[in-house]
Protein backbone atom coordinates (compact mmCIF):
# COMPACT_ATOMS: atom_id res chain seq x y z
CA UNK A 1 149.74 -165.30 -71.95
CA UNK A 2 146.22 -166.04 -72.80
CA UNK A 3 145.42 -166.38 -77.14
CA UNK A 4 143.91 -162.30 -78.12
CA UNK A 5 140.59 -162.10 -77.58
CA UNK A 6 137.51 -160.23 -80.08
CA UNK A 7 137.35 -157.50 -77.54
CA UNK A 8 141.01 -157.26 -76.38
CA UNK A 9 141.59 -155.33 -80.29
CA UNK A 10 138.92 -152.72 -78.82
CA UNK A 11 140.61 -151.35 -75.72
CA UNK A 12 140.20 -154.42 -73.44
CA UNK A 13 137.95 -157.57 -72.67
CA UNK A 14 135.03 -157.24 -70.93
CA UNK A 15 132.60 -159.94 -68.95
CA UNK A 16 131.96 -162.09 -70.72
CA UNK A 17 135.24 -162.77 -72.59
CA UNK A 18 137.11 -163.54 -68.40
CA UNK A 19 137.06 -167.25 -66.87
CA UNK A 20 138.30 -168.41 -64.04
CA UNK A 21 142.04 -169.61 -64.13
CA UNK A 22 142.44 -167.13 -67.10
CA UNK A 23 146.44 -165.77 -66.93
CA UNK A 24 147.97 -162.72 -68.19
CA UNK A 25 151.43 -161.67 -68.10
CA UNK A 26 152.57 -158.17 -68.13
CA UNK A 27 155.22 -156.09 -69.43
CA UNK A 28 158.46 -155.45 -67.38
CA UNK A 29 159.92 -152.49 -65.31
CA UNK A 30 163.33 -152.38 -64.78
CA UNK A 31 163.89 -150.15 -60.99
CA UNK A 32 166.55 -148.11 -60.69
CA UNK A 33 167.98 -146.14 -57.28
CA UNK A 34 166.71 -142.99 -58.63
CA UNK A 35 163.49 -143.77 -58.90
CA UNK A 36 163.45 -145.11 -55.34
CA UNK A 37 164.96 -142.90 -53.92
CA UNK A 38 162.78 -140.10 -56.21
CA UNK A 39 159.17 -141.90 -54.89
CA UNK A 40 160.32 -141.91 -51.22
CA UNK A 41 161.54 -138.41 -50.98
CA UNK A 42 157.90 -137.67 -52.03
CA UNK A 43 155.97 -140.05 -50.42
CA UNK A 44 158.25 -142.79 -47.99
CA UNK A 45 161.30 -140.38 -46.69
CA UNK A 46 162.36 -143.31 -44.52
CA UNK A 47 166.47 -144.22 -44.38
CA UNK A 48 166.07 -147.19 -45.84
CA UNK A 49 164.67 -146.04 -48.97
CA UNK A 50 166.85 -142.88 -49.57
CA UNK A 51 170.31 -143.99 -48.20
CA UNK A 52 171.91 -146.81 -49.34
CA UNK A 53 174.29 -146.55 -46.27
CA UNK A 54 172.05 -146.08 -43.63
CA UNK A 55 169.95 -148.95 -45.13
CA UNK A 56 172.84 -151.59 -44.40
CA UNK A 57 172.20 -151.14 -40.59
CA UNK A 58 168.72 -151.75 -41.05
CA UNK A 59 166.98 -155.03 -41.10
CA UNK A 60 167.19 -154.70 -45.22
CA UNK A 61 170.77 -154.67 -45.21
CA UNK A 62 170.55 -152.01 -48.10
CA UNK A 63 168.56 -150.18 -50.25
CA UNK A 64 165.15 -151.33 -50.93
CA UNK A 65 161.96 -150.02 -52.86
CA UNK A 66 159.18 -148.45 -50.77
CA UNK A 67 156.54 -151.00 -50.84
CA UNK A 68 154.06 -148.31 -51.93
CA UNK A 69 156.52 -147.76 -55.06
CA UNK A 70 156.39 -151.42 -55.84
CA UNK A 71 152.23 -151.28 -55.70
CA UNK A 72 152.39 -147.97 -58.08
CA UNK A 73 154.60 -150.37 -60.49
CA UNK A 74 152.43 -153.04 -60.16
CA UNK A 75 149.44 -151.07 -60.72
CA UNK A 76 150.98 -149.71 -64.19
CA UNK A 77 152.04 -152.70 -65.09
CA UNK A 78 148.46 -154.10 -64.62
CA UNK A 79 146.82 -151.43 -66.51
CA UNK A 80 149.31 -151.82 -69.12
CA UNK A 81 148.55 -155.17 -70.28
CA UNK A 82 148.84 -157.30 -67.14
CA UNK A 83 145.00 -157.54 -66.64
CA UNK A 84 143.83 -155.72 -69.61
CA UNK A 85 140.31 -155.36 -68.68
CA UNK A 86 138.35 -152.81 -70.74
CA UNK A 87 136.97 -149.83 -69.03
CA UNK A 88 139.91 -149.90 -66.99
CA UNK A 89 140.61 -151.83 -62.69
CA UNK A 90 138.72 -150.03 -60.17
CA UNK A 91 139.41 -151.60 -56.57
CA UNK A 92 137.03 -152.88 -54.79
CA UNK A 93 139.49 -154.02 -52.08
CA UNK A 94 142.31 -156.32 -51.68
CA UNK A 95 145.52 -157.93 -49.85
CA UNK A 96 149.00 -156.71 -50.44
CA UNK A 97 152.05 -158.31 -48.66
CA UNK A 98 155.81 -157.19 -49.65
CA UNK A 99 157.71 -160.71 -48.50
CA UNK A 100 160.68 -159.76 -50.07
CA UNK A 101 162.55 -156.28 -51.11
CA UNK A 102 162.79 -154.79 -54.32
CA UNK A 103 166.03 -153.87 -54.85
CA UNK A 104 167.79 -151.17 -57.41
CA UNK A 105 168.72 -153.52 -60.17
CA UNK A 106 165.42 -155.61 -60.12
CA UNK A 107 162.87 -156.11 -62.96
CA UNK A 108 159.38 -156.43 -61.81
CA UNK A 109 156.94 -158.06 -64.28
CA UNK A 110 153.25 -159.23 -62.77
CA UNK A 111 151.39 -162.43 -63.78
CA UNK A 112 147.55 -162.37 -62.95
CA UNK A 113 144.93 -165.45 -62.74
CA UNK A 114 141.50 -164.72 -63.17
CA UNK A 115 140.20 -166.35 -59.88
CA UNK A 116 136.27 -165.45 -59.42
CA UNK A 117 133.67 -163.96 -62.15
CA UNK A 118 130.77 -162.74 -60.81
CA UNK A 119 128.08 -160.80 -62.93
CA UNK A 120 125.57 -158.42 -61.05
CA UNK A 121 122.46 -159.18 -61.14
CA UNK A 122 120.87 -156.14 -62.09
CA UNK A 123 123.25 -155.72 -65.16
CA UNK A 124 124.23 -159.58 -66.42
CA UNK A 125 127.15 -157.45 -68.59
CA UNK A 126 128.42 -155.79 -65.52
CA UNK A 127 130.10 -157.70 -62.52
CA UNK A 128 133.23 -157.86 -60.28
CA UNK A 129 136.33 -159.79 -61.83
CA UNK A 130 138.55 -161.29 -58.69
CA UNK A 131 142.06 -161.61 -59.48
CA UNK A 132 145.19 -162.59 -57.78
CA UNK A 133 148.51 -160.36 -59.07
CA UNK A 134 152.02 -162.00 -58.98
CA UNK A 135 155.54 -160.52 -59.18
CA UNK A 136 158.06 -162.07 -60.78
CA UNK A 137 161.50 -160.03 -59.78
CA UNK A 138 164.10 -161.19 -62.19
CA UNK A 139 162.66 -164.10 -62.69
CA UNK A 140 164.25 -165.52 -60.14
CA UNK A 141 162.45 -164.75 -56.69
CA UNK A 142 159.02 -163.79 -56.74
CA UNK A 143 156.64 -162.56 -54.19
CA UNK A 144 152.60 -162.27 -53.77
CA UNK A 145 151.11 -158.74 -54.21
């Protein structure tokens, strides 16, 4: 985790305090099968998410997070500390790829690299911040988000 910056004390760092190949680490979530299955009654009803024995037949072989659930973790997660940016991350766009399932039982925690700083250049304090997100899932697998 990068050394606390000036700004970091005041809700966040801004601009000028982000370089490229800057890290952060966040905090972790542990998931459990209620939330799972909770989030995809909502939003994913699919079997795989909601029953862990109709999941075995699938091609998950059990119970797995909706990847939608794992992007709303990683988002908190993020927000929480994981990229503390001040003012808060809007998206400008992105790439999200779920290579392996989160599973009940799993601890997600997200490591971030500052990878591109661009100021605009009608506002030199303003800009767009590029960064890539990882997951670490019990430290043991991990997976690009």
């Amino acid at each position: 985790m990068t050394t606390p910056d000036k700004h970091q004390a005041n809700g966040g760092l801004y601009l000028e305090d982000l370089y490229v190949g800057q890290r952060f680490t966040s905090g972790a979530h542990a998931v459990d099968e209620a939330q799972i299955k909770t989030f995809a009654s909502q939003f994913d009803p699919q079997p795989f998410h909601l029953d862990d024995a109709a999941a075995r037949s699938t091609l998950f072989a059990g119970l797995a997070v909706s990847g939608w659930r794992t992007a709303a973790i990683t988002m908190r997660l993020l927000v929480d500390g994981g990229a503390p940016i001040a003012g808060g991350i809007v998206g400008a766009g992105g790439e999200v790829s779920w290579r392996k399932p989160t599973r009940p039982g799993d601890i997600l925690q997200i490591e971030s690299e500052v990878l591109k700083v661009t100021p605009s250049r009608s506002r030199p304090d303003r800009g767009m911040v590029t960064c890539a997100a990882r997951h670490s899932i019990n430290a043991a697998r991990s997976c690009r988000c």
